[in-house]
PDB file of N, CA and C in Angstrom:
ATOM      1  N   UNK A   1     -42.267  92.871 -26.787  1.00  0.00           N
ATOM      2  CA  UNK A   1     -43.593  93.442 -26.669  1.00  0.00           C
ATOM      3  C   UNK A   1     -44.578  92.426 -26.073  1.00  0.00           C
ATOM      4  N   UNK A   2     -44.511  91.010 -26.674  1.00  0.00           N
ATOM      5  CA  UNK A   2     -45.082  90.205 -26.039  1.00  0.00           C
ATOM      6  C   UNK A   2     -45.037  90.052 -24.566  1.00  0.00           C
ATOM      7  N   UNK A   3     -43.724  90.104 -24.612  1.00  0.00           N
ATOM      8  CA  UNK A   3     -43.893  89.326 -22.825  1.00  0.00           C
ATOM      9  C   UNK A   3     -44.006  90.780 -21.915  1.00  0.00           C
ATOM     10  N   UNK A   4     -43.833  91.777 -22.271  1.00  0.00           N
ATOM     11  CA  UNK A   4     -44.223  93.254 -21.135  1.00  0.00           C
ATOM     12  C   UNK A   4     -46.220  92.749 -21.386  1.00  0.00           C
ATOM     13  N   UNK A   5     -47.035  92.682 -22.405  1.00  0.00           N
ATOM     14  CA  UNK A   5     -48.312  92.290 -22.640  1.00  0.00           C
ATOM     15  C   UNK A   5     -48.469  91.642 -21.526  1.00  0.00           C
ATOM     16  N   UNK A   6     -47.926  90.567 -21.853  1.00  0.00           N
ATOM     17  CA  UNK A   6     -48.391  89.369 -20.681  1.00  0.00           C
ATOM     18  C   UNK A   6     -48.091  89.156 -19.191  1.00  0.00           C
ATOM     19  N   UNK A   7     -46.859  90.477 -19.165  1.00  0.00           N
ATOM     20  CA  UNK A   7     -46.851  90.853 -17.516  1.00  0.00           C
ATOM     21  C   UNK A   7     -48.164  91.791 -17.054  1.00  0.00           C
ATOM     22  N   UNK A   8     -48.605  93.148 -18.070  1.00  0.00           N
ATOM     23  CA  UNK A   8     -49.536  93.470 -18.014  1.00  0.00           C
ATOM     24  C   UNK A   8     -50.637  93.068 -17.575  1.00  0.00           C
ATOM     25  N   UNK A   9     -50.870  91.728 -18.335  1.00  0.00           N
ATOM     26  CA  UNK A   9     -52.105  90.749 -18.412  1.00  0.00           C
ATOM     27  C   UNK A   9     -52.420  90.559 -17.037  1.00  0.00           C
ATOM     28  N   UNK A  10     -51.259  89.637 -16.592  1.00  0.00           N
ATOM     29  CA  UNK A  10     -51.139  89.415 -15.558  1.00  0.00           C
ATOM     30  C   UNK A  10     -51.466  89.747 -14.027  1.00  0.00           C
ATOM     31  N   UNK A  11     -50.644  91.382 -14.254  1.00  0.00           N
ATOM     32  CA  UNK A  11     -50.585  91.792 -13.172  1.00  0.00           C
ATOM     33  C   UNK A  11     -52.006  92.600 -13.188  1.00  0.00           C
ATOM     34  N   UNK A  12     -52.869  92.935 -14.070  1.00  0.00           N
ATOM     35  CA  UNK A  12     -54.494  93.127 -14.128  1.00  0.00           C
ATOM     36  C   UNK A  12     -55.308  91.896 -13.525  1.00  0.00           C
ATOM     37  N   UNK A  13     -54.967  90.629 -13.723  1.00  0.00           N
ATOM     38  CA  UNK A  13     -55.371  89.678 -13.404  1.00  0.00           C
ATOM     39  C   UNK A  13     -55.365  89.369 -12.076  1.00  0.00           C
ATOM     40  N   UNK A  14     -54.471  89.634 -11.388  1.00  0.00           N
ATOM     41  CA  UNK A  14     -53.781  89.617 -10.021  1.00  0.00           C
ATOM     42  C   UNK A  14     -54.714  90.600  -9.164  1.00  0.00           C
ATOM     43  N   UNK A  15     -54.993  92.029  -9.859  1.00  0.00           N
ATOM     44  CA  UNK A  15     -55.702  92.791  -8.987  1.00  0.00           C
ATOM     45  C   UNK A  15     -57.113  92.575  -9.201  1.00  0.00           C
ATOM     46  N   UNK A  16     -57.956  91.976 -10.218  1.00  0.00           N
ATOM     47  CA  UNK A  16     -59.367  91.481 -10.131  1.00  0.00           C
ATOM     48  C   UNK A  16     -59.204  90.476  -8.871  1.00  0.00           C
ATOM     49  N   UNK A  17     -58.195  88.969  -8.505  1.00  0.00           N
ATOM     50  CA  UNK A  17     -58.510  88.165  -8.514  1.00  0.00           C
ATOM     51  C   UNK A  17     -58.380  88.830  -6.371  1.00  0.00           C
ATOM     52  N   UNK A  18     -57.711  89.807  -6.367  1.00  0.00           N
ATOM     53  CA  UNK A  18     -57.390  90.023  -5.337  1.00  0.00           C
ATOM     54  C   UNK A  18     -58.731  91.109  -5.041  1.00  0.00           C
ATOM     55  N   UNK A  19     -59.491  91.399  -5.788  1.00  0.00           N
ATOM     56  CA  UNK A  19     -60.113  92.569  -5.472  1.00  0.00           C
ATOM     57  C   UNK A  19     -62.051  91.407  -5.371  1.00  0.00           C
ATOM     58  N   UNK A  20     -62.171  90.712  -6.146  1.00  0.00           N
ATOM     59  CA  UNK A  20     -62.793  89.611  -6.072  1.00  0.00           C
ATOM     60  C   UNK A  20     -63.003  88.926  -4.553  1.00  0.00           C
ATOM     61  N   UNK A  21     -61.874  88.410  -4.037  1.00  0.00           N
ATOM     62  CA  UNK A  21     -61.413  87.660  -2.979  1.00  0.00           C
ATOM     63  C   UNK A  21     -61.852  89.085  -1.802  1.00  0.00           C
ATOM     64  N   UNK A  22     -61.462  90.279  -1.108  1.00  0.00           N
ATOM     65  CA  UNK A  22     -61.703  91.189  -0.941  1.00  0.00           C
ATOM     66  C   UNK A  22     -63.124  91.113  -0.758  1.00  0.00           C
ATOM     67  N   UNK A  23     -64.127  90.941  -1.903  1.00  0.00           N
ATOM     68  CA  UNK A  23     -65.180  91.624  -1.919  1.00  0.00           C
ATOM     69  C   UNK A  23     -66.214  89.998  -1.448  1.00  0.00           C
ATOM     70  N   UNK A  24     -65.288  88.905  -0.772  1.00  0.00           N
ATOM     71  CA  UNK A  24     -66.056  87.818  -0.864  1.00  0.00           C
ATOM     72  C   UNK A  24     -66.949  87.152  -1.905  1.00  0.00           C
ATOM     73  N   UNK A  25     -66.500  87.538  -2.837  1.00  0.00           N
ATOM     74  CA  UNK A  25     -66.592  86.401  -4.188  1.00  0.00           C
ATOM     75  C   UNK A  25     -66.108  85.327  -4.599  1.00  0.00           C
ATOM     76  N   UNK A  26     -64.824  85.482  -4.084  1.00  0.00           N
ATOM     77  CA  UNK A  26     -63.946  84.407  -4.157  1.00  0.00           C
ATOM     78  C   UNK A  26     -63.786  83.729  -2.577  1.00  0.00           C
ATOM     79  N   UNK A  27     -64.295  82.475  -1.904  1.00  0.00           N
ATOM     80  CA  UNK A  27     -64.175  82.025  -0.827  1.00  0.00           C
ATOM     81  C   UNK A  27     -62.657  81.717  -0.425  1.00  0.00           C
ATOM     82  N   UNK A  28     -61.933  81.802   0.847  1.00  0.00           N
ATOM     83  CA  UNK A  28     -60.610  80.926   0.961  1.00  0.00           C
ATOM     84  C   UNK A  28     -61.147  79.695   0.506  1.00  0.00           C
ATOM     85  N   UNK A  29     -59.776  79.637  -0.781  1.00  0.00           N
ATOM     86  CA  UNK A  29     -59.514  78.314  -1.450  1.00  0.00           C
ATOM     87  C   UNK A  29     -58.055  78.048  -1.346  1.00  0.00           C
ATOM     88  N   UNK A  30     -57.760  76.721  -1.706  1.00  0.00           N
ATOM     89  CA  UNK A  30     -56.431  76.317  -2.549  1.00  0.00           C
ATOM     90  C   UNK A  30     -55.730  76.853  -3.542  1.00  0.00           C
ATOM     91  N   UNK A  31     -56.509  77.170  -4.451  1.00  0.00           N
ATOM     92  CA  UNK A  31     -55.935  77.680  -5.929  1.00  0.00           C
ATOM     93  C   UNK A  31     -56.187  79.111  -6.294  1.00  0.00           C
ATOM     94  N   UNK A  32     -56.890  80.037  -5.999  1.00  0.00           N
ATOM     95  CA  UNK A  32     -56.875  81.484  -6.477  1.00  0.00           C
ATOM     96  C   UNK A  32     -56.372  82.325  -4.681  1.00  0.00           C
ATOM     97  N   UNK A  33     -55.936  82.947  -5.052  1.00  0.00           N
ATOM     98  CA  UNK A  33     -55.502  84.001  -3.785  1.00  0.00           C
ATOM     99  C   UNK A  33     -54.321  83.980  -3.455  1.00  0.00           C
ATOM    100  N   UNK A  34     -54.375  84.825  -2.221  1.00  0.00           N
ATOM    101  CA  UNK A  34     -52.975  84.964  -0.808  1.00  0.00           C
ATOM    102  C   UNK A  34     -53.360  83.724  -0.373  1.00  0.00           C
ATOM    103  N   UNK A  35     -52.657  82.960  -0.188  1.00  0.00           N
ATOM    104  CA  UNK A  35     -52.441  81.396   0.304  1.00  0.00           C
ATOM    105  C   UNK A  35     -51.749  81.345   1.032  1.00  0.00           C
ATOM    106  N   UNK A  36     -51.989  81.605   2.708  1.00  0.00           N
ATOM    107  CA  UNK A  36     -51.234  80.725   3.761  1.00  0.00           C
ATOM    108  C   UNK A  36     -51.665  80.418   4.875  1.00  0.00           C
ATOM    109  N   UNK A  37     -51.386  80.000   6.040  1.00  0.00           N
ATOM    110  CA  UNK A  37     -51.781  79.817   7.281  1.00  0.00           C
ATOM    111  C   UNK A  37     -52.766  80.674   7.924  1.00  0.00           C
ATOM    112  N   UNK A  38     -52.555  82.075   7.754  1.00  0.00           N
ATOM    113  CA  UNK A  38     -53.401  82.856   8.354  1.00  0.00           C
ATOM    114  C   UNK A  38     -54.358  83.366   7.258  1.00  0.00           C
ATOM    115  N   UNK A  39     -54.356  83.388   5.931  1.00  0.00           N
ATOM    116  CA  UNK A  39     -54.870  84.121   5.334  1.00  0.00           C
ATOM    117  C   UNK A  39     -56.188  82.929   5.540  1.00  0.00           C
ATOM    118  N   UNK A  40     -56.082  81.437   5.296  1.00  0.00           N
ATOM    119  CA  UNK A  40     -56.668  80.591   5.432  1.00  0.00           C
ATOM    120  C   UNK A  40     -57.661  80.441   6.730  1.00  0.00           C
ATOM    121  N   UNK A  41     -56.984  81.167   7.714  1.00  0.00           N
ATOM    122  CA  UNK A  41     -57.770  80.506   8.588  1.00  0.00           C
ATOM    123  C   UNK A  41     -59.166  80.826   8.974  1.00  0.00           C
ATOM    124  N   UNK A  42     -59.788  82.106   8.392  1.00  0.00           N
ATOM    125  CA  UNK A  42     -61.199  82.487   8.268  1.00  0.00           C
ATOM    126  C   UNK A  42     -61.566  83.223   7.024  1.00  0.00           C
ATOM    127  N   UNK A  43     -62.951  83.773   7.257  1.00  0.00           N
ATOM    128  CA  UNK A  43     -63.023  84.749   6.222  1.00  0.00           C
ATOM    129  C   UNK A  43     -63.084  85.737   6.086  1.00  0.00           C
ATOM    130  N   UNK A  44     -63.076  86.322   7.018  1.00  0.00           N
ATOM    131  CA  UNK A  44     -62.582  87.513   7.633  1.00  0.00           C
ATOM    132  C   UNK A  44     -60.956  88.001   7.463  1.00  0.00           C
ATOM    133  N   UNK A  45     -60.091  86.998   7.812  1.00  0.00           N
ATOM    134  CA  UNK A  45     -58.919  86.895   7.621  1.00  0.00           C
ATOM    135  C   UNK A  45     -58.419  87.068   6.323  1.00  0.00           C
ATOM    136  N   UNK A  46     -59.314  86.317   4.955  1.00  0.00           N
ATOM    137  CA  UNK A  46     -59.144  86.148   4.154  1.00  0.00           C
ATOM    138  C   UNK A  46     -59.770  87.426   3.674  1.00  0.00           C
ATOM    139  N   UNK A  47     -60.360  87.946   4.035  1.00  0.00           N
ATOM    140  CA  UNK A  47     -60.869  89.049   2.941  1.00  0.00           C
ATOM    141  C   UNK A  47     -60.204  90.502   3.445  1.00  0.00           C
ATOM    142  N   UNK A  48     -59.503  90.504   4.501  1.00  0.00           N
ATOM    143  CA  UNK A  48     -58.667  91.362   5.017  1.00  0.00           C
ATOM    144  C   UNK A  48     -57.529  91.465   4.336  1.00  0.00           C
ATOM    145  N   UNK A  49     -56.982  90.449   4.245  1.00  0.00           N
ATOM    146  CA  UNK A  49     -55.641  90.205   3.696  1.00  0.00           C
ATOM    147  C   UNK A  49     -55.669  90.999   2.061  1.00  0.00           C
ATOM    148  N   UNK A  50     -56.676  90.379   1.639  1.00  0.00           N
ATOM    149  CA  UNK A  50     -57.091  90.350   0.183  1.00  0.00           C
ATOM    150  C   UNK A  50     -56.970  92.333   0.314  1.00  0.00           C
ATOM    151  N   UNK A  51     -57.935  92.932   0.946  1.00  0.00           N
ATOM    152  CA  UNK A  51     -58.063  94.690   0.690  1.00  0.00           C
ATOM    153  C   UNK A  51     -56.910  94.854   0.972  1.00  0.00           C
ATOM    154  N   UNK A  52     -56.168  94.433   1.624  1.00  0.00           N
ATOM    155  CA  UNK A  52     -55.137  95.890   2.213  1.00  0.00           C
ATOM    156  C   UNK A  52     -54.185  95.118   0.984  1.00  0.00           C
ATOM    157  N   UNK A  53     -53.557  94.145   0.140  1.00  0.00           N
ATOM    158  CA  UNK A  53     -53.103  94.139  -1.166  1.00  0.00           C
ATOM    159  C   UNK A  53     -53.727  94.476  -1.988  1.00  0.00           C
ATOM    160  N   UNK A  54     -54.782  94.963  -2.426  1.00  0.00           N
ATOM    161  CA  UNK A  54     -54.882  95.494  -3.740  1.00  0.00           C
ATOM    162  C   UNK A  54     -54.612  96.917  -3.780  1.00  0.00           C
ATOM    163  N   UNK A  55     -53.964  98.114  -3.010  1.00  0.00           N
ATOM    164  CA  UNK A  55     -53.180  99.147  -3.386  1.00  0.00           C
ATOM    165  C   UNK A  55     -52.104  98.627  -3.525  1.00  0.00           C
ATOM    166  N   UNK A  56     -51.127  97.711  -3.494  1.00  0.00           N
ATOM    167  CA  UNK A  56     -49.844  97.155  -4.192  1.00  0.00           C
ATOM    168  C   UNK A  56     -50.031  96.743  -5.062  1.00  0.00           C
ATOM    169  N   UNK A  57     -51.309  95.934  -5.091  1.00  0.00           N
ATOM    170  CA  UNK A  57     -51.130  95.476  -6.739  1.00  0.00           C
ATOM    171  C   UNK A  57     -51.785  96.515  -7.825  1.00  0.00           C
ATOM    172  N   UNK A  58     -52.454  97.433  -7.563  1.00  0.00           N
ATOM    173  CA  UNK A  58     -52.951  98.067  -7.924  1.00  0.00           C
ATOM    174  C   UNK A  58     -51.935  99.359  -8.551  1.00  0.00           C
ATOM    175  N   UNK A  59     -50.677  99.599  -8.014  1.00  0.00           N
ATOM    176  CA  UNK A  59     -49.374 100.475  -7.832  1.00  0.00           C
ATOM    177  C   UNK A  59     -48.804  99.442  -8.775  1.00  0.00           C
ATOM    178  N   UNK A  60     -48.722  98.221  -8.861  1.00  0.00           N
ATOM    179  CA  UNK A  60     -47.649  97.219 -10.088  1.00  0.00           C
ATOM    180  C   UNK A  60     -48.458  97.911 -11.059  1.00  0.00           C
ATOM    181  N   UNK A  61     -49.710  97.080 -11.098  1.00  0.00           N
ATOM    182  CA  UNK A  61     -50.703  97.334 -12.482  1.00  0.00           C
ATOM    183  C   UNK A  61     -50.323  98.580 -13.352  1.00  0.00           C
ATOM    184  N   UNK A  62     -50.413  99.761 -12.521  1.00  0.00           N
ATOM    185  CA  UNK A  62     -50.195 100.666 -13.488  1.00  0.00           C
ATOM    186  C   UNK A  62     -48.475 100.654 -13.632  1.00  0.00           C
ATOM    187  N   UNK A  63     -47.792 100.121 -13.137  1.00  0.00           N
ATOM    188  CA  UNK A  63     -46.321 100.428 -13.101  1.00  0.00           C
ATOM    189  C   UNK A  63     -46.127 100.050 -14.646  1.00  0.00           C
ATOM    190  N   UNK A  64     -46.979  98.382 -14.258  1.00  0.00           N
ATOM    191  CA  UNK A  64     -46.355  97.872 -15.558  1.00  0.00           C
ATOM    192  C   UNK A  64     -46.922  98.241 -16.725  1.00  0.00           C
ATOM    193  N   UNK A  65     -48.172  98.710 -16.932  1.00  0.00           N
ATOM    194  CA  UNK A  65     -48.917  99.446 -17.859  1.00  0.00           C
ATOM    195  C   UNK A  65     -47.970 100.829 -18.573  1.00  0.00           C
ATOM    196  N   UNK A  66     -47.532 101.414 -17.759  1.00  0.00           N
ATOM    197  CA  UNK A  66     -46.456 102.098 -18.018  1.00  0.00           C
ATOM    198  C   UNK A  66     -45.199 101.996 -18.758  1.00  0.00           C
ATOM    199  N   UNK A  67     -45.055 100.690 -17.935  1.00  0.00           N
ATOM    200  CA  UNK A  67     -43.762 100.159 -19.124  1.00  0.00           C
ATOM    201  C   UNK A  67     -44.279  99.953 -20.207  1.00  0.00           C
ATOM    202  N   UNK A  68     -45.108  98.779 -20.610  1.00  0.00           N
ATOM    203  CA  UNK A  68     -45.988  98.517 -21.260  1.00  0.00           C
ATOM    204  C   UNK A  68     -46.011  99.551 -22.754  1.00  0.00           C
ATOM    205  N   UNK A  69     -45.972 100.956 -22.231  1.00  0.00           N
ATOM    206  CA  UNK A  69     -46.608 102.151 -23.094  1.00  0.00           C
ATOM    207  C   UNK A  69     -45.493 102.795 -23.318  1.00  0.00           C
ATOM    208  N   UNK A  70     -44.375 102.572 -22.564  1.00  0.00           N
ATOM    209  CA  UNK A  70     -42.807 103.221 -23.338  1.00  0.00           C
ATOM    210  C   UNK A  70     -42.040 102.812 -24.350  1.00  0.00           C
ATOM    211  N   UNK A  71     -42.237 100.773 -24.710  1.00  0.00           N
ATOM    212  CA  UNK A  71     -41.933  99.939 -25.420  1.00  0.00           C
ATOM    213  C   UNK A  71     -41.950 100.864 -26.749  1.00  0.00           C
ATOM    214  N   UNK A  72     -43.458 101.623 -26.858  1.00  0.00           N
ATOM    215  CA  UNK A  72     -43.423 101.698 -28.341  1.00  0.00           C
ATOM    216  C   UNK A  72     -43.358 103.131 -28.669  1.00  0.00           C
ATOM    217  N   UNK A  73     -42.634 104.043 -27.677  1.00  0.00           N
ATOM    218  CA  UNK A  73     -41.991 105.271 -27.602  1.00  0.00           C
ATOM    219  C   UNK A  73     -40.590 104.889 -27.562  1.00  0.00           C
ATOM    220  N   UNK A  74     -40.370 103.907 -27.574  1.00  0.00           N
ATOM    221  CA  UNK A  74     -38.489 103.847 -27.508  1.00  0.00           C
ATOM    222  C   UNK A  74     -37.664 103.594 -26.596  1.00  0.00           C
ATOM    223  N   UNK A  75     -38.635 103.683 -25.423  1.00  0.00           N
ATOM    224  CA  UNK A  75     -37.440 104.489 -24.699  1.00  0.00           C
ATOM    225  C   UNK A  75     -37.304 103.138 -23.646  1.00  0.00           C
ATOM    226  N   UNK A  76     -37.780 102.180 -23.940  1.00  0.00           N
ATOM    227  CA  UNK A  76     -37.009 100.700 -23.643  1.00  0.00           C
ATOM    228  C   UNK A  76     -37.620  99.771 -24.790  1.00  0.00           C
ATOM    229  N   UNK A  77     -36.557  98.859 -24.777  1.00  0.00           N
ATOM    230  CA  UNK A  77     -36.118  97.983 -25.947  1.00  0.00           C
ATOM    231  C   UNK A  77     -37.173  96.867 -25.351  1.00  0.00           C
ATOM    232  N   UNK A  78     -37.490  96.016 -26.592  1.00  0.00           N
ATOM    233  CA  UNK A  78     -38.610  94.793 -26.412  1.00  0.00           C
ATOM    234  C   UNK A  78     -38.303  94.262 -25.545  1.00  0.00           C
ATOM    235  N   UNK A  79     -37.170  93.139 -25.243  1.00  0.00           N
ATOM    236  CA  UNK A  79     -36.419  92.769 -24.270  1.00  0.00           C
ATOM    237  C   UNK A  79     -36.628  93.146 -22.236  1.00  0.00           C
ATOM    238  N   UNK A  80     -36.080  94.254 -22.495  1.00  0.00           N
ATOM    239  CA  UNK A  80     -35.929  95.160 -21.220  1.00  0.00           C
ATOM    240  C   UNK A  80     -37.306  95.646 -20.684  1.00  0.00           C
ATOM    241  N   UNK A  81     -38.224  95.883 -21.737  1.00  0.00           N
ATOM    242  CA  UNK A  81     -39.595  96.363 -21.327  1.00  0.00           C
ATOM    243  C   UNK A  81     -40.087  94.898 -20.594  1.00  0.00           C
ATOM    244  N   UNK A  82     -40.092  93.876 -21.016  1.00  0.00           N
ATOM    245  CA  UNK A  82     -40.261  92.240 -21.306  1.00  0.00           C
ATOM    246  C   UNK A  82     -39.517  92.007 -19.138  1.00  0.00           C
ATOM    247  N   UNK A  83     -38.914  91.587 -19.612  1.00  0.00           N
ATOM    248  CA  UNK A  83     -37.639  91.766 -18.451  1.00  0.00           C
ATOM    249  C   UNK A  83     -38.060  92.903 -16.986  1.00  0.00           C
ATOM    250  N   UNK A  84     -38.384  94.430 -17.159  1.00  0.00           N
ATOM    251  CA  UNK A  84     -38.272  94.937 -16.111  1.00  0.00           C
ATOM    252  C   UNK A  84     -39.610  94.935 -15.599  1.00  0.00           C
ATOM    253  N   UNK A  85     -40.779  94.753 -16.748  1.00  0.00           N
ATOM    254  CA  UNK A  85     -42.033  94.694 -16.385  1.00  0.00           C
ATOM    255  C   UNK A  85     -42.485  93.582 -15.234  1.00  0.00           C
ATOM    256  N   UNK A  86     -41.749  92.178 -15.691  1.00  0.00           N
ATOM    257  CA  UNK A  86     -41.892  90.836 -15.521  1.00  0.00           C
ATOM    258  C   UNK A  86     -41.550  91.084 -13.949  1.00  0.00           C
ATOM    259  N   UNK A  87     -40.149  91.809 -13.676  1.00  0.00           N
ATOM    260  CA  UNK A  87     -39.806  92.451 -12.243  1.00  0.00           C
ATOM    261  C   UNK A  87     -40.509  92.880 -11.440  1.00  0.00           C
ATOM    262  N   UNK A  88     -41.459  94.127 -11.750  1.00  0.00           N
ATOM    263  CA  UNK A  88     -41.767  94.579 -11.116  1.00  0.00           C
ATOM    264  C   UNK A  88     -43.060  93.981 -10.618  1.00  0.00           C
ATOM    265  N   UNK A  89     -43.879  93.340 -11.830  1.00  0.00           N
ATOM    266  CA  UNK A  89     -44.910  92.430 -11.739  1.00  0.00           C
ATOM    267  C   UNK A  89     -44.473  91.477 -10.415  1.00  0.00           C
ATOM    268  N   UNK A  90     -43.606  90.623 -10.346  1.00  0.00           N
ATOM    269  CA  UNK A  90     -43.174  89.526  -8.947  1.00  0.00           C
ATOM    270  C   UNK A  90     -43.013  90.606  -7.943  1.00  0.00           C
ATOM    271  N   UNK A  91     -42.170  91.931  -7.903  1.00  0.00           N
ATOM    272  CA  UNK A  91     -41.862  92.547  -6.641  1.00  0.00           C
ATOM    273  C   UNK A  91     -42.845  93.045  -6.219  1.00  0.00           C
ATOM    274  N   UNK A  92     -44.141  93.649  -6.775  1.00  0.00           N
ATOM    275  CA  UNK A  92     -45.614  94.176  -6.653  1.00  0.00           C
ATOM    276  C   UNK A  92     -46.370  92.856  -5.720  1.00  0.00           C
ATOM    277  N   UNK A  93     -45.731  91.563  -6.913  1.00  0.00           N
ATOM    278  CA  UNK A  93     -47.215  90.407  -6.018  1.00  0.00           C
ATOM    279  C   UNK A  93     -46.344  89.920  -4.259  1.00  0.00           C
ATOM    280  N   UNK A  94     -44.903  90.584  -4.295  1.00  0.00           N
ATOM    281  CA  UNK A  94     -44.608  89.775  -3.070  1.00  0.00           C
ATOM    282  C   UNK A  94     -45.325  90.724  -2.453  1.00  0.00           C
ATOM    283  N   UNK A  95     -44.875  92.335  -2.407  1.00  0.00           N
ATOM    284  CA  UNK A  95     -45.242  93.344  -1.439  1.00  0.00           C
ATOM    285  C   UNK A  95     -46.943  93.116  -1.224  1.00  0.00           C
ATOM    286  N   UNK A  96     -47.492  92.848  -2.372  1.00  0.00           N
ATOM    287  CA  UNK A  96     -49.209  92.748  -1.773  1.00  0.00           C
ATOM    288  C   UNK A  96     -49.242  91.802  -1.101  1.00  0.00           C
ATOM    289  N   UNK A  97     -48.830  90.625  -0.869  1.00  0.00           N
ATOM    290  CA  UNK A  97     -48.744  89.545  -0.253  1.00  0.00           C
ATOM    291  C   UNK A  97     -48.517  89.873   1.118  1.00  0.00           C
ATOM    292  N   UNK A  98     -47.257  90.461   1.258  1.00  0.00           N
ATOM    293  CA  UNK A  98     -46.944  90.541   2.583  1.00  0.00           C
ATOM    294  C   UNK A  98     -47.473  91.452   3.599  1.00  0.00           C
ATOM    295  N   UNK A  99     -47.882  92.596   2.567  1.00  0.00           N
ATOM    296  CA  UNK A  99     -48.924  93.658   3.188  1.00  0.00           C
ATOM    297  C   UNK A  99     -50.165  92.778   4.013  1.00  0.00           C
ATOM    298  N   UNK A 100     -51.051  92.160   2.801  1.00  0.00           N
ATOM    299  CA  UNK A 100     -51.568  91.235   3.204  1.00  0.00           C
ATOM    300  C   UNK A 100     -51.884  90.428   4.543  1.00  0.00           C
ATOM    301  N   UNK A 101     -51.026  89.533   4.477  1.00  0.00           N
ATOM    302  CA  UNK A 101     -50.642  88.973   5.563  1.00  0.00           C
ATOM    303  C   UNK A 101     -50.685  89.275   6.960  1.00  0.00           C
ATOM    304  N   UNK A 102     -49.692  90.393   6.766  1.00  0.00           N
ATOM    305  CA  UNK A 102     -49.360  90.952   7.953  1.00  0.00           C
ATOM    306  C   UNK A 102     -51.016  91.699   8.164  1.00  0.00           C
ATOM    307  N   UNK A 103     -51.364  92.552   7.756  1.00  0.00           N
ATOM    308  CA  UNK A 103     -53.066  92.850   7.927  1.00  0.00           C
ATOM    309  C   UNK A 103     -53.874  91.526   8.556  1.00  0.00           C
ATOM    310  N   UNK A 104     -54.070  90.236   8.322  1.00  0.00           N
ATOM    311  CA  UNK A 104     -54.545  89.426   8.330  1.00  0.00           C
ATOM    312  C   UNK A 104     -54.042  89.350   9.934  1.00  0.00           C
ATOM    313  N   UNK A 105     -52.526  88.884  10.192  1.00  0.00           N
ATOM    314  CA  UNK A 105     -51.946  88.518  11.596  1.00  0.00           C
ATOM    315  C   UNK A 105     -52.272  89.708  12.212  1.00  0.00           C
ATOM    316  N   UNK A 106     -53.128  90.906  12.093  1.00  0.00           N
ATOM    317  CA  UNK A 106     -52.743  91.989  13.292  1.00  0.00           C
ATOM    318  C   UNK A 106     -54.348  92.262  13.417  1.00  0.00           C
ATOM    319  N   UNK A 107     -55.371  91.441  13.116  1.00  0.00           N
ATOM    320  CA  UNK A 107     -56.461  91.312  13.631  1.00  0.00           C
ATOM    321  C   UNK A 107     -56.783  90.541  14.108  1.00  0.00           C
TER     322      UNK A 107
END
């Protein structure tokens, strides 16, 4: 139960920090965001990148919220909720990422 929580947490965290960044609150930095070559190289770039991922992360969020809410219907075990949440949470932040990105390189 804990660790599906803290994918939860997470992947809520992921879509403020991406929706933040997006809305130019968050400047290209080092430490919060899509971090790379292009996302970096303006702010424009950077805040492009940032919108067109938050419908992926936004699609984890509730994924894992979901799991999240079956844990204590049964119908996955602490473990597995823990485990597939944690999954989908990384496969959500690559796809926003790369969505991202690629948005960023095609302007």
């Amino acid at each position: 139960m804990l660790l599906s929580l803290i994918g939860l947490l997470a992947a809520a965290f992921s879509m403020l920090i991406a929706a933040l960044c997006a809305a130019g609150v968050i400047p290209p930095n080092s430490i919060l965001g899509l971090r790379s070559t292009v996302t970096l190289r303006s702010e424009r770039a950077w805040q492009t990148a940032h919108r067109h991922a938050l419908w992926p992360l936004a699609v984890t969020t509730a994924v894992v919220a979901a799991i999240w809410l079956l844990y204590p219907l049964g119908v996955l075990g602490d473990r597995a909720a823990g485990v597939v949440g944690l999954v989908v949470l990384i496969a959500g932040l690559l796809w926003g990422w790369s969505r991202g990105v690629r948005a960023a390189q095609a302007q």
